[in-house]
N, C-alpha and C. Protein backbone atom coordinates (compact mmCIF):
# COMPACT_ATOMS: atom_id res chain seq x y z
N UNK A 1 0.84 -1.16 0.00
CA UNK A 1 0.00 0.00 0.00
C UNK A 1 0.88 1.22 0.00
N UNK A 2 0.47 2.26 -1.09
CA UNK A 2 1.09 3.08 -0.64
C UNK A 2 0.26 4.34 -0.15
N UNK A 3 0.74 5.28 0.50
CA UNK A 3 -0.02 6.23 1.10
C UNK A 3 0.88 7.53 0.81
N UNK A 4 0.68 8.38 -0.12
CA UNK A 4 1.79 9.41 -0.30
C UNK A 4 0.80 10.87 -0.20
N UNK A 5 2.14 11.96 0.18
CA UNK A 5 1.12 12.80 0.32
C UNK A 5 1.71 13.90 -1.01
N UNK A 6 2.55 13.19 -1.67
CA UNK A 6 2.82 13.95 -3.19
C UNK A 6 3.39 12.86 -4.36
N UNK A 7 1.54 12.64 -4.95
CA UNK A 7 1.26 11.91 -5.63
C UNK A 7 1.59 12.26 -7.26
N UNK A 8 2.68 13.72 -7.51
CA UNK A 8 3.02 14.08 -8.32
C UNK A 8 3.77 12.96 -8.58
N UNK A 9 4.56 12.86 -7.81
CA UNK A 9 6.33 12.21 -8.02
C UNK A 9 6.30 10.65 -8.08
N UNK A 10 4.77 10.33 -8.57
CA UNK A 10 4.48 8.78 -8.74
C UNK A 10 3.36 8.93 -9.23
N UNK A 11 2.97 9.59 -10.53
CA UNK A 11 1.79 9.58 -11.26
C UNK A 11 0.74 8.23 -11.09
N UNK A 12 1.54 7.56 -11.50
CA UNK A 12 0.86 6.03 -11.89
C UNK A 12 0.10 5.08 -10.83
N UNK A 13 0.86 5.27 -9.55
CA UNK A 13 1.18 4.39 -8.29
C UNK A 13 -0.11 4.87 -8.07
N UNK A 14 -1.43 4.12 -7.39
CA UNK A 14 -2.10 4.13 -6.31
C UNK A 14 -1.92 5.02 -5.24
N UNK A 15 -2.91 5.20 -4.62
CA UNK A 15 -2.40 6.50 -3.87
C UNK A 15 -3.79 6.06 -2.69
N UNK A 16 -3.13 5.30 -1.45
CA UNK A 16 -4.55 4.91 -0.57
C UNK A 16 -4.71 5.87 0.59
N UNK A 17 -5.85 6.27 1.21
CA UNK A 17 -5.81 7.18 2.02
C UNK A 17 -6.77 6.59 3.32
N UNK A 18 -6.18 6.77 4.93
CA UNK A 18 -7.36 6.16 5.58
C UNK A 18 -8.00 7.57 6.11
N UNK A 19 -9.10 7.22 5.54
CA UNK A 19 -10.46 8.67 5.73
C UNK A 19 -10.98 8.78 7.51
N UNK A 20 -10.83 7.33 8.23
CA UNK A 20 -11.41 7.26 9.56
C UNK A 20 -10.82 5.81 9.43
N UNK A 21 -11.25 5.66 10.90
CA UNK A 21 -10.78 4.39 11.67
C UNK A 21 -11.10 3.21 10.47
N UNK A 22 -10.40 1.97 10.63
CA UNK A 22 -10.94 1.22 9.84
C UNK A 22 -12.06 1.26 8.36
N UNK A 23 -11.31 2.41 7.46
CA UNK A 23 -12.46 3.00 5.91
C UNK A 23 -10.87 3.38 5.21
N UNK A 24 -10.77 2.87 4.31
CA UNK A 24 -9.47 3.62 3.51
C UNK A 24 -10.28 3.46 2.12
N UNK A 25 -9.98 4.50 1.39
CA UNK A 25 -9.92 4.76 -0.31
C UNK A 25 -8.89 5.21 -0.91
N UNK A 26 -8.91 4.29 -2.28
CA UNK A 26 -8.08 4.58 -3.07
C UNK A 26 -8.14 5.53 -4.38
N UNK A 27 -7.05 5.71 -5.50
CA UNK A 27 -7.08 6.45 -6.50
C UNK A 27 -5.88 6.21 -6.98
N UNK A 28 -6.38 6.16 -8.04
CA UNK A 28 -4.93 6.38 -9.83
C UNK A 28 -4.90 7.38 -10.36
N UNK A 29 -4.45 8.41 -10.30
CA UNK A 29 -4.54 9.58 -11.28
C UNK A 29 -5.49 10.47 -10.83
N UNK A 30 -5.62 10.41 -10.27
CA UNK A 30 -7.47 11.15 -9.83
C UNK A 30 -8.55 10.35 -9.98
N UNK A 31 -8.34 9.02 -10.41
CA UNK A 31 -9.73 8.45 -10.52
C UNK A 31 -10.07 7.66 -9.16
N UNK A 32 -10.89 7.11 -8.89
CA UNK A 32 -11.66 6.46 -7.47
C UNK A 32 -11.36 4.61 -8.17
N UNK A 33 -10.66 3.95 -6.95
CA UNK A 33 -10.40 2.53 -7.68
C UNK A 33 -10.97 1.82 -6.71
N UNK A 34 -11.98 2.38 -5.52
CA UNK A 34 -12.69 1.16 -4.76
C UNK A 34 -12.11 1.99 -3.19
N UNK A 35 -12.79 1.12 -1.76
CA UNK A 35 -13.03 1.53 -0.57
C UNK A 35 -12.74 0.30 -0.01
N UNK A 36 -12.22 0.13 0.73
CA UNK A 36 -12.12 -0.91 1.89
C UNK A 36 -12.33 -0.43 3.32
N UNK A 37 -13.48 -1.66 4.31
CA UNK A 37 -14.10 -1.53 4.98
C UNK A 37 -13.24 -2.75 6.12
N UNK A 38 -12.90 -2.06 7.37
CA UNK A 38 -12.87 -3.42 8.31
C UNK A 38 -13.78 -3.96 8.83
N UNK A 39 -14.51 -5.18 8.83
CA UNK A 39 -14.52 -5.24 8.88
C UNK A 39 -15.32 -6.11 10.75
N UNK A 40 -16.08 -6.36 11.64
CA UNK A 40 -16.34 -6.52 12.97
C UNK A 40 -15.62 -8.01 13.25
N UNK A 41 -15.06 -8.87 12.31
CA UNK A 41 -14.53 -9.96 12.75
C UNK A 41 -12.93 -9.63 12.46
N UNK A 42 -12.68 -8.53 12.08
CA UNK A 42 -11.08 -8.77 11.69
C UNK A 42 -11.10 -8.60 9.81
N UNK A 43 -11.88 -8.79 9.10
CA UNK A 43 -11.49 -8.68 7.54
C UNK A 43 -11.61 -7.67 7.39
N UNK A 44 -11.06 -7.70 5.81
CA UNK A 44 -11.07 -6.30 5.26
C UNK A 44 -12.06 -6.67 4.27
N UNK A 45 -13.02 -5.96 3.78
CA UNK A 45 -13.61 -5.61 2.81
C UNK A 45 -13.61 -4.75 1.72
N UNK A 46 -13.07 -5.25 0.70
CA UNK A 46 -12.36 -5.21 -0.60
C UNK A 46 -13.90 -4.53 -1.39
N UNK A 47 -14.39 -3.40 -1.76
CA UNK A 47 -15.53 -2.74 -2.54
C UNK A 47 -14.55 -1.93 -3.98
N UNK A 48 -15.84 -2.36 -5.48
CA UNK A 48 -14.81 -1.66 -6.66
C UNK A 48 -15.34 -0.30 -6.44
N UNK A 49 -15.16 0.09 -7.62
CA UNK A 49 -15.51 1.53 -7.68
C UNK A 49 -17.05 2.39 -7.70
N UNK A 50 -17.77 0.85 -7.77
CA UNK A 50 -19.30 1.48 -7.73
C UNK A 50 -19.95 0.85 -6.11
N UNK A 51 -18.56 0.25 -5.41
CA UNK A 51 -19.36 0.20 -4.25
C UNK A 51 -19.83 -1.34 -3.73
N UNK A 52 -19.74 -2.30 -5.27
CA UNK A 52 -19.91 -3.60 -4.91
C UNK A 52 -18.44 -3.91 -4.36
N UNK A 53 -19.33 -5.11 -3.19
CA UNK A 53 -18.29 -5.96 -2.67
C UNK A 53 -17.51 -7.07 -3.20
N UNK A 54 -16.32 -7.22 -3.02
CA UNK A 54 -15.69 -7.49 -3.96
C UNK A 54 -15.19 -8.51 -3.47
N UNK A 55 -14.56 -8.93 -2.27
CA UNK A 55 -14.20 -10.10 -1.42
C UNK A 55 -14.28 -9.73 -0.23
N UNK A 56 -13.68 -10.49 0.79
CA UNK A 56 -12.98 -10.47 2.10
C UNK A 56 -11.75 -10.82 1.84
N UNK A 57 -10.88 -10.24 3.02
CA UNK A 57 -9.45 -10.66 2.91
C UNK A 57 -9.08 -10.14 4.35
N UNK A 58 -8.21 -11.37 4.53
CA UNK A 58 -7.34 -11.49 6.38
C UNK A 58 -6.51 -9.94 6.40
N UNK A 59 -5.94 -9.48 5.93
CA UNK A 59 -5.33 -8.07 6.34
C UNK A 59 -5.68 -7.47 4.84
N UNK A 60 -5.38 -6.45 5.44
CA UNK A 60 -5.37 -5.06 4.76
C UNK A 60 -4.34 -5.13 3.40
N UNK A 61 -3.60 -5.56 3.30
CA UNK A 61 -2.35 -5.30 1.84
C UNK A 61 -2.54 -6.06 1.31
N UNK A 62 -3.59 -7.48 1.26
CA UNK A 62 -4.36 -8.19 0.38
C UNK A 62 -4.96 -7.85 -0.14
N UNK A 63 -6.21 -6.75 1.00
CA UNK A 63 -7.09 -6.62 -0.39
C UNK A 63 -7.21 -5.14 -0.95
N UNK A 64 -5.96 -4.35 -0.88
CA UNK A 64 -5.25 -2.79 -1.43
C UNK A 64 -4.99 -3.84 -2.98
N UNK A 65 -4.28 -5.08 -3.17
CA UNK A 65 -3.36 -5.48 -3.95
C UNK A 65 -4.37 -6.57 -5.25
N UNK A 66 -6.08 -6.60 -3.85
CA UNK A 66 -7.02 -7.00 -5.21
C UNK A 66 -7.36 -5.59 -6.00
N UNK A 67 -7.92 -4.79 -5.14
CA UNK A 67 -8.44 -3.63 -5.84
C UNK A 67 -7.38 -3.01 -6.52
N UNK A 68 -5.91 -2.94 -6.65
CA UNK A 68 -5.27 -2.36 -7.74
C UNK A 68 -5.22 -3.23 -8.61
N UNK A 69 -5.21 -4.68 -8.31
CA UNK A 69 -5.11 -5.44 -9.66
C UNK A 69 -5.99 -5.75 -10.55
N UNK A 70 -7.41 -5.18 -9.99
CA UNK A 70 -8.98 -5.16 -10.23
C UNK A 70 -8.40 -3.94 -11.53
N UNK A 71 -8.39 -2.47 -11.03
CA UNK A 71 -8.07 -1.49 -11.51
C UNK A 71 -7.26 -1.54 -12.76
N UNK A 72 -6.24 -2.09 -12.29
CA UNK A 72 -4.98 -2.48 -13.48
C UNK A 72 -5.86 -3.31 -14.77
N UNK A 73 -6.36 -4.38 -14.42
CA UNK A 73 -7.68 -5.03 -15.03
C UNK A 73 -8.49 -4.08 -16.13
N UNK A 74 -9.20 -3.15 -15.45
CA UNK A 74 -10.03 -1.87 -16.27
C UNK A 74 -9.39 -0.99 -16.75
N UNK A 75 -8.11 -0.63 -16.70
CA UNK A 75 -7.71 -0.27 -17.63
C UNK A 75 -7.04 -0.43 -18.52
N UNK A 76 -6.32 -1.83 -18.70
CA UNK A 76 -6.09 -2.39 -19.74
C UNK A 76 -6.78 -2.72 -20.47
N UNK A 77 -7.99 -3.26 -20.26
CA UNK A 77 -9.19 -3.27 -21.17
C UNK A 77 -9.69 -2.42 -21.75
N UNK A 78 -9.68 -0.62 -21.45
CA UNK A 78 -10.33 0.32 -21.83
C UNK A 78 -9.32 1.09 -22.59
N UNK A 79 -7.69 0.14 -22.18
CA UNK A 79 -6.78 1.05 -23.09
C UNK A 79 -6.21 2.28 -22.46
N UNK A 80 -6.95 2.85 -21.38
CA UNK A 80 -6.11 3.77 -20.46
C UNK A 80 -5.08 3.21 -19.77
């Protein structure tokens, strides 16, 4: 995960932010690539960009590493 607070100097890279306790969102470029939720048993909850749930996963840098590879996914397909 990365968490930067000058997302110039790594255009490309993901850029995750935790908004409140256990809620982090991500972004590529300025775009929105999904939300992860902790969870009341311990998971993380892996959501894409419209909010569907997407898996569970035991920590946190599992499921940062579905939702960028989700991401990476849509835009190879769309060519961005």
């Amino acid at each position: 995960m990365t968490i930067s607070k000058d997302h110039d100097a790594r255009p490309s890279a993901a850029v995750w932010s935790r908004v409140e306790r256990d809620f982090y969102v991500g972004s590529r470029n300025g775009d929105f690539i999904g939300h992860i939720d902790r969870l009341s048993d311990g998971q993380y909850q892996a959501h894409d960009p419209s909010a569907r749930a997407v898996a569970s996963f035991p920590d946190l840098s599992s499921a940062v590493a579905e939702l960028e590879a989700a991401d990476a996914r849509r835009r190879a397909e769309s060519g961005s």
